[in-house]
N, C-alpha and C. Protein backbone atom coordinates (compact mmCIF):
# COMPACT_ATOMS: atom_id res chain seq x y z
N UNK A 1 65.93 6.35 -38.16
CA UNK A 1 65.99 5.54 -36.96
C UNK A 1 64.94 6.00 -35.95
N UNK A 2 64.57 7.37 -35.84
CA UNK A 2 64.13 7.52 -34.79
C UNK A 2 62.16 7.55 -35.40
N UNK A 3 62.26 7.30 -36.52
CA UNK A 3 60.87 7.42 -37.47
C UNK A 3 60.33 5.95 -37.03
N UNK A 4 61.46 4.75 -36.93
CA UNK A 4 61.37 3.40 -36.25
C UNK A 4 60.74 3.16 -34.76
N UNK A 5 61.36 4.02 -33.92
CA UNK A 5 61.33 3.77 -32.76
C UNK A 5 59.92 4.54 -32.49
N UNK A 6 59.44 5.70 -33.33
CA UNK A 6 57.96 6.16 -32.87
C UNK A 6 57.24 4.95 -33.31
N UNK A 7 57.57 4.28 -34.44
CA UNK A 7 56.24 3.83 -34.79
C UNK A 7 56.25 2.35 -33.90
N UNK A 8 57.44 2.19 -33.49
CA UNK A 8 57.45 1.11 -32.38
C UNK A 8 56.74 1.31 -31.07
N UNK A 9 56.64 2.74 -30.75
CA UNK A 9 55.92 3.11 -30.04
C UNK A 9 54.77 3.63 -29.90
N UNK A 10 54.18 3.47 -31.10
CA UNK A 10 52.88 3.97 -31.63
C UNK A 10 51.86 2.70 -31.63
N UNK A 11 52.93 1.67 -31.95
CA UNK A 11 52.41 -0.15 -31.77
C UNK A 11 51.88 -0.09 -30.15
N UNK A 12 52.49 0.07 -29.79
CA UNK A 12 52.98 -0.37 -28.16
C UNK A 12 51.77 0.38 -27.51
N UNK A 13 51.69 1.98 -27.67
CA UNK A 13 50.07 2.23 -26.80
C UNK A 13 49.40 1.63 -27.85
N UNK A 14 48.80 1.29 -29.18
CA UNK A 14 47.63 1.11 -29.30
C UNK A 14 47.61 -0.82 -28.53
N UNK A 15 48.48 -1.54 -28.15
CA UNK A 15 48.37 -2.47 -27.61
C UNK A 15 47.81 -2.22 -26.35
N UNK A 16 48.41 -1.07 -25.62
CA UNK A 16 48.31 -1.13 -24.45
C UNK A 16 46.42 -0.23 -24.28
N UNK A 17 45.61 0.44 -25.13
CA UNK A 17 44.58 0.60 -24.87
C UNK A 17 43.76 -0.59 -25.87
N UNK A 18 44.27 -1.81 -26.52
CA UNK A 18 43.26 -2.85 -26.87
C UNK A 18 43.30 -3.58 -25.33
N UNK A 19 44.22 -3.69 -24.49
CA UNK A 19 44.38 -4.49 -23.77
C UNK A 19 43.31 -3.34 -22.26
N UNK A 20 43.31 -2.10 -22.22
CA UNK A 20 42.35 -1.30 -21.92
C UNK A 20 41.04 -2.13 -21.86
N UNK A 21 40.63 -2.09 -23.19
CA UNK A 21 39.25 -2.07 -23.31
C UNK A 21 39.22 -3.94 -23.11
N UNK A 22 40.00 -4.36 -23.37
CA UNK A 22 39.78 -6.10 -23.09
C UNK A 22 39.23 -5.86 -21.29
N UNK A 23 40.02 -5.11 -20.89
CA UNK A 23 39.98 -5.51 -19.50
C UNK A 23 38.97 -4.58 -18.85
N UNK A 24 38.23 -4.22 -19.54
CA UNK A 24 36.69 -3.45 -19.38
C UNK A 24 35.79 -4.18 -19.89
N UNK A 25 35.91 -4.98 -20.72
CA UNK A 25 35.08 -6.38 -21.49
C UNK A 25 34.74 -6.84 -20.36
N UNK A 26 36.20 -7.58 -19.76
CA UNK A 26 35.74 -8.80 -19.11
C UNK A 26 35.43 -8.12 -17.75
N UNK A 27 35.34 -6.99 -17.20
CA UNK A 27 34.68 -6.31 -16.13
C UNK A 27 32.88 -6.28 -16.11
N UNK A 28 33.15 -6.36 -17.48
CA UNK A 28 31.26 -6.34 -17.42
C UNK A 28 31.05 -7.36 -17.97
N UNK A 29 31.33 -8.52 -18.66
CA UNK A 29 31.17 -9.47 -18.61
C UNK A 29 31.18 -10.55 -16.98
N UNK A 30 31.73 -10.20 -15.88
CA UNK A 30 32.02 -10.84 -14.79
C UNK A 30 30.69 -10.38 -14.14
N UNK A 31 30.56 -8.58 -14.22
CA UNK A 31 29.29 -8.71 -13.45
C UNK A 31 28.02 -9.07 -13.99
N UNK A 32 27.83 -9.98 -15.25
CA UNK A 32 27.10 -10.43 -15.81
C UNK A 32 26.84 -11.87 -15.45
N UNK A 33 28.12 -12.28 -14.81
CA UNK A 33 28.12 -13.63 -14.39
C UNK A 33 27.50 -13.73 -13.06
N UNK A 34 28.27 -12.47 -12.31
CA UNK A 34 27.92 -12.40 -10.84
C UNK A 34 26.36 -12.37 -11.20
N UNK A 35 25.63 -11.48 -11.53
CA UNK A 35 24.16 -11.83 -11.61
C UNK A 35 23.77 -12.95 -11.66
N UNK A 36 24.26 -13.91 -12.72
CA UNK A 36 23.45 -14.87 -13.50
C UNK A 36 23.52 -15.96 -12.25
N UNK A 37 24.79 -16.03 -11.77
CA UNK A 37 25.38 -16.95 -10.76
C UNK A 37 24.20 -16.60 -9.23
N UNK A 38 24.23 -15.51 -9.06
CA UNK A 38 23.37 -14.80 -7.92
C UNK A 38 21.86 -15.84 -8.18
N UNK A 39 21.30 -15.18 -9.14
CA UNK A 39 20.20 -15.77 -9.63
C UNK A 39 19.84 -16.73 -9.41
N UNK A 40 20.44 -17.74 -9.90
CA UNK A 40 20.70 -19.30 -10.04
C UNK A 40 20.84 -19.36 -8.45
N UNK A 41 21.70 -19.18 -7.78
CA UNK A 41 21.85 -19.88 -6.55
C UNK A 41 20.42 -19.70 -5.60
N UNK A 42 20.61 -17.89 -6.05
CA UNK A 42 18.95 -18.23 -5.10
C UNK A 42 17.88 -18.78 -5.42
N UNK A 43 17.99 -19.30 -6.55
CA UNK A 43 16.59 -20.20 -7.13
C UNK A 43 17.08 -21.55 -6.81
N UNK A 44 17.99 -22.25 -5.91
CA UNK A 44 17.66 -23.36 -5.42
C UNK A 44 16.95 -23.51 -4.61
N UNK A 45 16.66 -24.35 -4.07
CA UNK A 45 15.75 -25.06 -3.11
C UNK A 45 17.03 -25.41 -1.97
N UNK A 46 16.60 -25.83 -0.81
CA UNK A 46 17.35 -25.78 0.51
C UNK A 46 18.43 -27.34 0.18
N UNK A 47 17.69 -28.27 -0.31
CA UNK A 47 18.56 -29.26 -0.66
C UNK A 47 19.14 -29.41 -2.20
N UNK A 48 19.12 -28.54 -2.63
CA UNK A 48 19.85 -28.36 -4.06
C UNK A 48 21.67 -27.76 -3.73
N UNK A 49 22.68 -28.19 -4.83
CA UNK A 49 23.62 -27.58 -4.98
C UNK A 49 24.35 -28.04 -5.93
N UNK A 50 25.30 -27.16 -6.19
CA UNK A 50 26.35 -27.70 -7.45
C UNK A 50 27.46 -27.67 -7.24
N UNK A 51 28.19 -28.28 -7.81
CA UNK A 51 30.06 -28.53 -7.49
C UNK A 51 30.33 -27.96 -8.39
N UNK A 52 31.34 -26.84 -7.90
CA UNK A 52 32.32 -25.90 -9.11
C UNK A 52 33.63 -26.38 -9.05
N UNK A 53 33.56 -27.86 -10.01
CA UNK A 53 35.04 -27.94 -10.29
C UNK A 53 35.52 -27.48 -10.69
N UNK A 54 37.19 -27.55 -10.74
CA UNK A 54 38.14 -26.81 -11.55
C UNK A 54 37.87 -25.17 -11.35
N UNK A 55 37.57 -24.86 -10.99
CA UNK A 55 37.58 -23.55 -10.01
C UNK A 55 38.03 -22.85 -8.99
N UNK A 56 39.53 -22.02 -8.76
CA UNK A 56 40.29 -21.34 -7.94
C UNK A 56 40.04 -20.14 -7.36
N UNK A 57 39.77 -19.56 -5.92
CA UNK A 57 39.98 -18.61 -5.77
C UNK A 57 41.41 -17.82 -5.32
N UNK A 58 42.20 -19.00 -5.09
CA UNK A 58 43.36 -18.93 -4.28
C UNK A 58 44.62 -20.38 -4.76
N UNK A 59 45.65 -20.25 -4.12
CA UNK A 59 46.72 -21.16 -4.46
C UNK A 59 46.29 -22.64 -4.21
N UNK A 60 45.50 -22.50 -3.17
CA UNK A 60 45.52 -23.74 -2.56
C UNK A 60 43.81 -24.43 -3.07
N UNK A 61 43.59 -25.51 -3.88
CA UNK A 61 42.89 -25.83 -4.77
C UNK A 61 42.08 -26.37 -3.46
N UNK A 62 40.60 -26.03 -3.95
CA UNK A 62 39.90 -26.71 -3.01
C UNK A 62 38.53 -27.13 -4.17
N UNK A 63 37.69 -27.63 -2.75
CA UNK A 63 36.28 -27.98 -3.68
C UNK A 63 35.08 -26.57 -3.68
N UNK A 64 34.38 -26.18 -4.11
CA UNK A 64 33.53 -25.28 -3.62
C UNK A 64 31.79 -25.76 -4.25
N UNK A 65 31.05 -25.29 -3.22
CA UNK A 65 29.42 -25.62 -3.72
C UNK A 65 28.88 -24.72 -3.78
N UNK A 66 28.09 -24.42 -4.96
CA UNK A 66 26.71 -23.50 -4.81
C UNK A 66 25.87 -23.99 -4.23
N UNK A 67 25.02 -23.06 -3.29
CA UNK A 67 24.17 -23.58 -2.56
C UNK A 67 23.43 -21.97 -2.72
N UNK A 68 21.63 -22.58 -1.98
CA UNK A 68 20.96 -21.19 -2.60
C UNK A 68 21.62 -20.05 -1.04
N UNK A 69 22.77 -20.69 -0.01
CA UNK A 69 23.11 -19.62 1.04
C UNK A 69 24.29 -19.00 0.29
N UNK A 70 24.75 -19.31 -1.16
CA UNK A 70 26.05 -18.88 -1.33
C UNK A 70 27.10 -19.99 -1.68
N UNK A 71 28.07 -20.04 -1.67
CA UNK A 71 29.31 -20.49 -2.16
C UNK A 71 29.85 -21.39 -1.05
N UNK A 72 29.60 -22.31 -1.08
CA UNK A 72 30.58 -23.41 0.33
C UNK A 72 31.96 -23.98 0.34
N UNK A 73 32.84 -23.90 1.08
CA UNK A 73 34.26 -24.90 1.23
C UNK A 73 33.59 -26.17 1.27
N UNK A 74 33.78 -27.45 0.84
CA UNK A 74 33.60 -28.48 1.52
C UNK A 74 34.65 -29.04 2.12
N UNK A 75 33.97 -29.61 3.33
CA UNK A 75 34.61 -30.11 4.93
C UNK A 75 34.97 -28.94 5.32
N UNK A 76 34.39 -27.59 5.37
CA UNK A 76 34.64 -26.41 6.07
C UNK A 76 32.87 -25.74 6.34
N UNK A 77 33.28 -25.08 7.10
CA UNK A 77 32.17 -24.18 7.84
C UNK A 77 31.48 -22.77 6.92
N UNK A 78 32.78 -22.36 6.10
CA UNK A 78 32.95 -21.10 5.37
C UNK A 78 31.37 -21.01 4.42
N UNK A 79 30.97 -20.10 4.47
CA UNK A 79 29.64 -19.59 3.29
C UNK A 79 30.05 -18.30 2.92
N UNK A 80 30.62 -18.26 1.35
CA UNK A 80 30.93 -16.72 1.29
C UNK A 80 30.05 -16.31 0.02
N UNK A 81 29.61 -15.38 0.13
CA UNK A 81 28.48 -14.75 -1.01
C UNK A 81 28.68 -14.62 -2.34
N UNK A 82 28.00 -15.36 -3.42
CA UNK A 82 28.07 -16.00 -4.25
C UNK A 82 29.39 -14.15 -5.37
N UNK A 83 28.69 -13.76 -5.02
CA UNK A 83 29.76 -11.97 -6.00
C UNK A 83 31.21 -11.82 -4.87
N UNK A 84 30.99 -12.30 -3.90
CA UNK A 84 32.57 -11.86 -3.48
C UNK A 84 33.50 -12.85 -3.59
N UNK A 85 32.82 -14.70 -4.09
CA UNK A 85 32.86 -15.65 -4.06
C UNK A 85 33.74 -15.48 -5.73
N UNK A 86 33.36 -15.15 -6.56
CA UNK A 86 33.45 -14.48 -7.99
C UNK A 86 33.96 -13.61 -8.04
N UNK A 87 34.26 -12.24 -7.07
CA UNK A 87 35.55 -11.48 -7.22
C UNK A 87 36.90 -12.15 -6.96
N UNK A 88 37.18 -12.88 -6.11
CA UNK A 88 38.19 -13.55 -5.85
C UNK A 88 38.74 -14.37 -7.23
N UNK A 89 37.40 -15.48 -7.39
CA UNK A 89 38.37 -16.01 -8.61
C UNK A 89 38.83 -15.39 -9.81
N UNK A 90 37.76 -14.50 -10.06
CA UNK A 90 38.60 -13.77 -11.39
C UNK A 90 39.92 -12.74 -10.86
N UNK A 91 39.82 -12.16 -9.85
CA UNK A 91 40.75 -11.50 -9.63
C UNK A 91 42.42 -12.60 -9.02
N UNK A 92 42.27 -13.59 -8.78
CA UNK A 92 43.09 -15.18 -8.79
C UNK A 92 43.74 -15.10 -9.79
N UNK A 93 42.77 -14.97 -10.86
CA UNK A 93 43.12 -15.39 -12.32
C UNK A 93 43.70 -13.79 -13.08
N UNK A 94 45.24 -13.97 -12.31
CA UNK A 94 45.57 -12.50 -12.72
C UNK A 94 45.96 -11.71 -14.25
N UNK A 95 45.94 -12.15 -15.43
CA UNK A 95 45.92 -11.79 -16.40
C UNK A 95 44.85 -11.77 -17.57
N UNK A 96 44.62 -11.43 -18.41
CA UNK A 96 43.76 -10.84 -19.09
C UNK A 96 43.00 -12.51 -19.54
N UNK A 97 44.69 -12.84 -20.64
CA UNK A 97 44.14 -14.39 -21.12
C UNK A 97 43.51 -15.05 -20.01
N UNK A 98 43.91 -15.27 -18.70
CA UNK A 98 43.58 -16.57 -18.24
C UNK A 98 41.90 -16.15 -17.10
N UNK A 99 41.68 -14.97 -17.34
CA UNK A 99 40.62 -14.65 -16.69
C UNK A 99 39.23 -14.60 -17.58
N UNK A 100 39.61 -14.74 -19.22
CA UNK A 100 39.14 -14.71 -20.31
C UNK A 100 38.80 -16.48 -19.96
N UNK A 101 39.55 -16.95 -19.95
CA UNK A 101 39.59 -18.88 -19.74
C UNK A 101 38.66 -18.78 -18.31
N UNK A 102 38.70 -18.17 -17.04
CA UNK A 102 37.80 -18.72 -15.64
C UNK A 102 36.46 -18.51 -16.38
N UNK A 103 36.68 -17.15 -17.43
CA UNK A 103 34.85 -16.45 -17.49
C UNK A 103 34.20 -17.56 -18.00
N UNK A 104 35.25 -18.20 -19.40
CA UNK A 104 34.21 -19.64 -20.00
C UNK A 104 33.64 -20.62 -19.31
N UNK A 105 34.42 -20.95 -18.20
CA UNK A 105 34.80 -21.86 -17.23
C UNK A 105 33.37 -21.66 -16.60
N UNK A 106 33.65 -20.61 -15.85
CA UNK A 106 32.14 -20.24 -14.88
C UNK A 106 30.86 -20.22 -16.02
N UNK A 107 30.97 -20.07 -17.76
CA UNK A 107 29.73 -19.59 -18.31
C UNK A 107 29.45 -21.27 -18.11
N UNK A 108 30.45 -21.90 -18.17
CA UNK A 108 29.80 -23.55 -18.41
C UNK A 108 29.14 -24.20 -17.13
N UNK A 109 29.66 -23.55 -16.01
CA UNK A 109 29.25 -23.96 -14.80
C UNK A 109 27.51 -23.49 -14.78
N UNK A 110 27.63 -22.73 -15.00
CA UNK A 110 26.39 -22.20 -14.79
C UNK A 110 25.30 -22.94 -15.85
N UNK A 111 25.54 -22.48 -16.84
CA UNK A 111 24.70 -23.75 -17.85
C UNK A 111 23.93 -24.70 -17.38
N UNK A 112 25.27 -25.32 -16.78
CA UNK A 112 25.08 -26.92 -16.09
C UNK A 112 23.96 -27.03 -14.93
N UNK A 113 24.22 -25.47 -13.83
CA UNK A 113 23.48 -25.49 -12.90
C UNK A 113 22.18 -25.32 -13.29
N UNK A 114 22.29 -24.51 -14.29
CA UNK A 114 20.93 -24.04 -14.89
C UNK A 114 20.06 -25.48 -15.25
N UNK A 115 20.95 -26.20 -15.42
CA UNK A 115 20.11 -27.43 -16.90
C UNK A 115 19.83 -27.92 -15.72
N UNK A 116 20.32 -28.52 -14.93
CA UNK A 116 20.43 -29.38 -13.03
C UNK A 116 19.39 -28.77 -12.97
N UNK A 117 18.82 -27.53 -12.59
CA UNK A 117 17.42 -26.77 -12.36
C UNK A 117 16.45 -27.20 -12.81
N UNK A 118 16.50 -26.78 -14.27
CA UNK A 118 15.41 -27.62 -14.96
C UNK A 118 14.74 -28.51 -15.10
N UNK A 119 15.95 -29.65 -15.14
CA UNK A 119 15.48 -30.84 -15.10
C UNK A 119 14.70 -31.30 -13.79
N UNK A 120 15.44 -30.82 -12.54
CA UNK A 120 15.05 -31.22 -11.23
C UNK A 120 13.34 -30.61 -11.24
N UNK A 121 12.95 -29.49 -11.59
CA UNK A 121 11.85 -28.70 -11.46
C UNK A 121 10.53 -29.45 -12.47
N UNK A 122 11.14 -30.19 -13.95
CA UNK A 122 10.34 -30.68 -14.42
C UNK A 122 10.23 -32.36 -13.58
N UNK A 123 11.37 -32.86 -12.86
CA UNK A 123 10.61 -34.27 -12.52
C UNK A 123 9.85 -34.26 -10.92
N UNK A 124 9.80 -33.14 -10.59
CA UNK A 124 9.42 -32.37 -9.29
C UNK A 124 7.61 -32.59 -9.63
């Protein structure tokens, strides 16, 4: 019985250091985003921006824009900097799975902004 209960517990930390290193993954995976996101915003132009739908930092669902000053509320005043803008939502997104789901979320956003770039720069 008690040969059971170690190895039940032998399960249990090696879960608890896969779930360790998951959550050191997506730590450097985020500040990989924060760059890429940084990047991108400051390579707009003054009338460029992008809408980050489906994107939470908080309970209360709003709209937010990249812009090359940073991260905007719309119909608000607020400009908050594109990495503290990105600590919030992943840290929102309080578990491993569903912060694994914002990172895809934001890799697609960015894509998009990226391709929006492109295109705008080649009919420029």
């Amino acid at each position: 019985m008690t040969a059971g209960i170690e190895h039940i517990l032998g399960q249990i930390t090696e879960l608890d250091s896969m779930l360790e290193d998951i959550n050191q993954k997506i730590s450097k995976i985020s500040e990989e985003i924060k760059t890429q996101f940084s990047l991108s915003s400051s390579g707009m132009s003054i009338n460029q921006n992008y809408l980050l739908s489906g994107i939470q930092r908080s309970p209360n669902p709003k709209n937010y824009i990249v812009t090359s000053k940073g991260i905007e509320v719309v119909g608000e005043q607020e400009i908050t900097p594109v990495s503290v803008f990105l600590d919030a939502v992943i840290q929102f997104a309080n578990d491993p799975n569903r912060k694994i789901i914002v990172l895809k979320e934001l890799v697609k956003h960015l894509q998009k902004m990226n391709e929006t770039a492109s295109n705008n720069s080649m009919t420029s």
